[in-house]
N, C-alpha and C. Protein backbone atom coordinates (compact mmCIF):
# COMPACT_ATOMS: atom_id res chain seq x y z
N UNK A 1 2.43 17.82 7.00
CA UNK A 1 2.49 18.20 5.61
C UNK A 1 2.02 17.01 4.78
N UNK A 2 1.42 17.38 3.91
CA UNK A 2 0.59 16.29 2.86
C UNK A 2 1.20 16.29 1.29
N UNK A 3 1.55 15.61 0.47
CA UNK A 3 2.15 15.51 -0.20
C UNK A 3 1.58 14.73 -1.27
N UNK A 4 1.23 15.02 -2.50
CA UNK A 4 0.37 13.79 -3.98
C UNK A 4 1.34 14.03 -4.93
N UNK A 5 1.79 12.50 -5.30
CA UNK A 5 2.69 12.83 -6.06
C UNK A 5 2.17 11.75 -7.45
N UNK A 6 1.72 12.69 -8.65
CA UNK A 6 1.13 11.77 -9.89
C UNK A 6 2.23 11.36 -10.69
N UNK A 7 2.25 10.01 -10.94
CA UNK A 7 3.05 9.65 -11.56
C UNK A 7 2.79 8.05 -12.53
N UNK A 8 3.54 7.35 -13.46
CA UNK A 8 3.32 6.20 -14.20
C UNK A 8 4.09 5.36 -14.05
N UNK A 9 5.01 5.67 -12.38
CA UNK A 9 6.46 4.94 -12.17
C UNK A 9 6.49 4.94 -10.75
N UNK A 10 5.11 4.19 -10.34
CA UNK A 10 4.92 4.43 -8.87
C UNK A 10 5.72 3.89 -7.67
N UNK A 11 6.57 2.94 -8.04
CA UNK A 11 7.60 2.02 -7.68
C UNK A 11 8.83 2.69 -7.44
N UNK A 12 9.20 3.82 -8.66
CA UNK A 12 10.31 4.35 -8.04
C UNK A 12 10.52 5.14 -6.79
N UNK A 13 9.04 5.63 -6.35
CA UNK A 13 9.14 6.13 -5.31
C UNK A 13 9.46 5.77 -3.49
N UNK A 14 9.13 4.55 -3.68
CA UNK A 14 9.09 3.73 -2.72
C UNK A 14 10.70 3.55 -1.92
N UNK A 15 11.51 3.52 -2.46
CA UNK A 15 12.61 3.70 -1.36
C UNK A 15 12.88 5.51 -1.38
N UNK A 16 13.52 6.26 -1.61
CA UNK A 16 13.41 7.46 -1.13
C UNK A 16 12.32 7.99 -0.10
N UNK A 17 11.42 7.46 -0.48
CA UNK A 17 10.13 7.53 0.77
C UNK A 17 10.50 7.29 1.98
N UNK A 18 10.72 6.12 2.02
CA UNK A 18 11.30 5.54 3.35
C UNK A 18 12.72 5.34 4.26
N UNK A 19 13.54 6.24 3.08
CA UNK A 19 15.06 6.24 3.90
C UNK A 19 15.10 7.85 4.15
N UNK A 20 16.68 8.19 4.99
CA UNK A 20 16.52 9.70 5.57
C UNK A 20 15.76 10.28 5.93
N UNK A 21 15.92 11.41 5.78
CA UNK A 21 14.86 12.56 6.23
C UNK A 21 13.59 12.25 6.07
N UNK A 22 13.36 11.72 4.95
CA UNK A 22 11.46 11.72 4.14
C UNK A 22 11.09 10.81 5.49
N UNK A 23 11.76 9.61 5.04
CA UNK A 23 11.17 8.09 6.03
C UNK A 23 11.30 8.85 7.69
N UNK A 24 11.81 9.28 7.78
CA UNK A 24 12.24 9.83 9.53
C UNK A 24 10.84 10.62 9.34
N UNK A 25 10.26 11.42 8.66
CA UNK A 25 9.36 12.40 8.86
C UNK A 25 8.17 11.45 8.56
N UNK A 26 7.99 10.79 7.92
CA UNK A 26 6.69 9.84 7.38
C UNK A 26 6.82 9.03 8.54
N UNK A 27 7.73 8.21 9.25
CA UNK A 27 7.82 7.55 10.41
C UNK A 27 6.81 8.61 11.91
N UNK A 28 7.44 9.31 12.24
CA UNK A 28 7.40 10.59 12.97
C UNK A 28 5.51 11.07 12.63
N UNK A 29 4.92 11.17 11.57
CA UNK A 29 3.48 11.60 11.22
C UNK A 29 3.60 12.84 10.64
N UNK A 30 5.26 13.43 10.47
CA UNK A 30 4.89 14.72 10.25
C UNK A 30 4.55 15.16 8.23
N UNK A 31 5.11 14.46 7.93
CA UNK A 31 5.11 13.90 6.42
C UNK A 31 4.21 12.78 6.11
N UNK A 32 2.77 13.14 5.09
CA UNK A 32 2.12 11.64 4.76
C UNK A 32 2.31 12.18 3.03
N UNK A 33 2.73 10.88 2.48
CA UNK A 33 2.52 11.41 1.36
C UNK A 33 2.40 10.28 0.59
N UNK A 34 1.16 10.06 -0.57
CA UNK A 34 0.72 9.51 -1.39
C UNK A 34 1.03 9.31 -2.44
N UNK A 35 1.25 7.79 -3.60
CA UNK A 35 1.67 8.21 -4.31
C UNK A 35 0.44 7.62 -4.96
N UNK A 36 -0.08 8.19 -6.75
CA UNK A 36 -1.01 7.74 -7.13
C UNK A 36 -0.61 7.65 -8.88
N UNK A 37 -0.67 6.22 -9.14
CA UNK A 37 -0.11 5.47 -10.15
C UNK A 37 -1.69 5.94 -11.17
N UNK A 38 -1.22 7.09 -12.20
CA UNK A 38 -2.00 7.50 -13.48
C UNK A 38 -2.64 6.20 -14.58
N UNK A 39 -1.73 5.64 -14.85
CA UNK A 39 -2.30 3.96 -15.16
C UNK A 39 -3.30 3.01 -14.67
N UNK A 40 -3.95 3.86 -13.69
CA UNK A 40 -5.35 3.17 -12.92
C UNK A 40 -6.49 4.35 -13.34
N UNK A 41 -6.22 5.06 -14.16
CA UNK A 41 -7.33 6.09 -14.29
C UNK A 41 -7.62 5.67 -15.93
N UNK A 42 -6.61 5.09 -16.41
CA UNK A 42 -7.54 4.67 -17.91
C UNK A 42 -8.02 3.35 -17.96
N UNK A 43 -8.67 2.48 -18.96
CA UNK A 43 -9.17 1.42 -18.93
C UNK A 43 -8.37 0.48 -19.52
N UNK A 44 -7.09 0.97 -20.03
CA UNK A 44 -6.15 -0.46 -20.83
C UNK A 44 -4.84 -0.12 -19.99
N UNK A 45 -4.21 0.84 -19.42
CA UNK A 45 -3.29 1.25 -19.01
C UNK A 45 -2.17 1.88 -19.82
N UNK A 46 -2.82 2.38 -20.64
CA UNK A 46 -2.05 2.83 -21.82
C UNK A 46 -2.06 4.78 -21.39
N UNK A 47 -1.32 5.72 -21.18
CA UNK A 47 -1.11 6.90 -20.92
C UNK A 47 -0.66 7.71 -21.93
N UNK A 48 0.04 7.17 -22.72
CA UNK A 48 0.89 7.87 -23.86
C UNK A 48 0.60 7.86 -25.41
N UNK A 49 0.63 8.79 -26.26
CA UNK A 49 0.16 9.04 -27.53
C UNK A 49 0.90 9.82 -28.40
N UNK A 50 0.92 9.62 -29.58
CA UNK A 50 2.07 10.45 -30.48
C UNK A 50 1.52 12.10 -30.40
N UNK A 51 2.33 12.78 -30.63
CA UNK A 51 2.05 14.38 -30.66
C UNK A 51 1.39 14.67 -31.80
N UNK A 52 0.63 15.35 -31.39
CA UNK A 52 -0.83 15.76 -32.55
C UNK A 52 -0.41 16.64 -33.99
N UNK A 53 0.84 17.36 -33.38
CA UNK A 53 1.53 17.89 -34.70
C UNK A 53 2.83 17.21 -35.64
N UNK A 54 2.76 15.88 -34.74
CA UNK A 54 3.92 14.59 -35.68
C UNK A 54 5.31 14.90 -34.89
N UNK A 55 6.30 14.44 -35.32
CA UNK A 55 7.33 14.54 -34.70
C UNK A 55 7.66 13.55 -33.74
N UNK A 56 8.89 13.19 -33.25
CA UNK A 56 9.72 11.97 -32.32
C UNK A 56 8.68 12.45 -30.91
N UNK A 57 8.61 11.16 -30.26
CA UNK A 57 8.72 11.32 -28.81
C UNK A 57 6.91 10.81 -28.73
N UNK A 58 6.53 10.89 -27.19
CA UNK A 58 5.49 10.58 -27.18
C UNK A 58 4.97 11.46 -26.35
N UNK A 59 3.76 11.74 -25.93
CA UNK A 59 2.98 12.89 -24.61
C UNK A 59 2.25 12.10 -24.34
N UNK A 60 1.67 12.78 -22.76
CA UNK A 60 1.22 11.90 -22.10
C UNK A 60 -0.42 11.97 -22.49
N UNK A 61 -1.19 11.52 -22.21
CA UNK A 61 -2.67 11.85 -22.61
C UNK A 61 -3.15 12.53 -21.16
N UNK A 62 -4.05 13.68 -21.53
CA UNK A 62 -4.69 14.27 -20.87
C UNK A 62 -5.70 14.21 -20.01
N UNK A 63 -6.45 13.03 -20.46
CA UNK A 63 -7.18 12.42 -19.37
C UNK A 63 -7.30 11.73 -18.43
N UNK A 64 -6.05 10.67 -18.32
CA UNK A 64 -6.31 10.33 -17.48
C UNK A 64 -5.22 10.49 -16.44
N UNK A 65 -4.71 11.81 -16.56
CA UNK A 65 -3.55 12.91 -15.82
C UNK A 65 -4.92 13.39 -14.94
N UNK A 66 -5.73 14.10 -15.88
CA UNK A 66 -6.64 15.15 -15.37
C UNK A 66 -7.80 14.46 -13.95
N UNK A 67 -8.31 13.14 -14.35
CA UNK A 67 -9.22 11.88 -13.69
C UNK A 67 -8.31 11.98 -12.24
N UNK A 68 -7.06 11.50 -12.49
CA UNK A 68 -6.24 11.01 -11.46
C UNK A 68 -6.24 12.37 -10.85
N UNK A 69 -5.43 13.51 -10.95
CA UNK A 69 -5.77 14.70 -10.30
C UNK A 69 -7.15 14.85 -9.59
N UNK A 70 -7.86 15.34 -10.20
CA UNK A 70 -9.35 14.95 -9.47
C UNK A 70 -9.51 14.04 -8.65
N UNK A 71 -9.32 12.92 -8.62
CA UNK A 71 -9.22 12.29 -7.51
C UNK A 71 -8.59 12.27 -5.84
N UNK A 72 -7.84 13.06 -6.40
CA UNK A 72 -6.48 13.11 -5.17
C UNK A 72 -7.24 14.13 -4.83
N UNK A 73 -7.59 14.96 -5.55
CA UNK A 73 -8.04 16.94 -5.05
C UNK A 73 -9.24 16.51 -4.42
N UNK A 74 -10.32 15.57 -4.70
CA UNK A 74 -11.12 15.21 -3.72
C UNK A 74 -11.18 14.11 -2.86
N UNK A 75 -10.01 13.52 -2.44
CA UNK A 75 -9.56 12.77 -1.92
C UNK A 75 -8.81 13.50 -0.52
N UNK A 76 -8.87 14.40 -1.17
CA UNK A 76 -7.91 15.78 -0.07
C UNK A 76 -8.68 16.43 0.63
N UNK A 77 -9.87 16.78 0.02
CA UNK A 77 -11.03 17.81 0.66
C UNK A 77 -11.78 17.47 1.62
């Protein structure tokens, strides 16, 4: 089983990966799974932008979610 997991917090993944079940199965070959840090698909490392209709909080930007996807999807093929 193959597994892409997009994310901007690529670090947190790294122990759950490798303890219990996951790590026993990633050990084993039966589990590979990738993680791919979205912050390498823009050019400053910046991901996040205020919401286009105003309001608290921030969203993520669309491109370089979409770049990084693409990559993995042909990284897969």
């Amino acid at each position: 089983m193959k597994i892409d997991i997009l994310t901007i917090f690529p670090e947190y993944f790294d122990g759950p990966l490798r303890s219990a079940l996951l790590g026993k199965a990633v050990e084993k070959g039966l589990l590979e799974v990738r993680v791919t840090n979205i912050r390498d698909f823009t050019p400053d490392g910046k991901v996040d932008d205020r919401p286009f209709g105003g309001g608290a909080g921030m969203i993520l930007k669309v491109e370089p979610v979409y770049r990084a996807a693409k990559s993995v999807m042909t990284a897969g093929s």
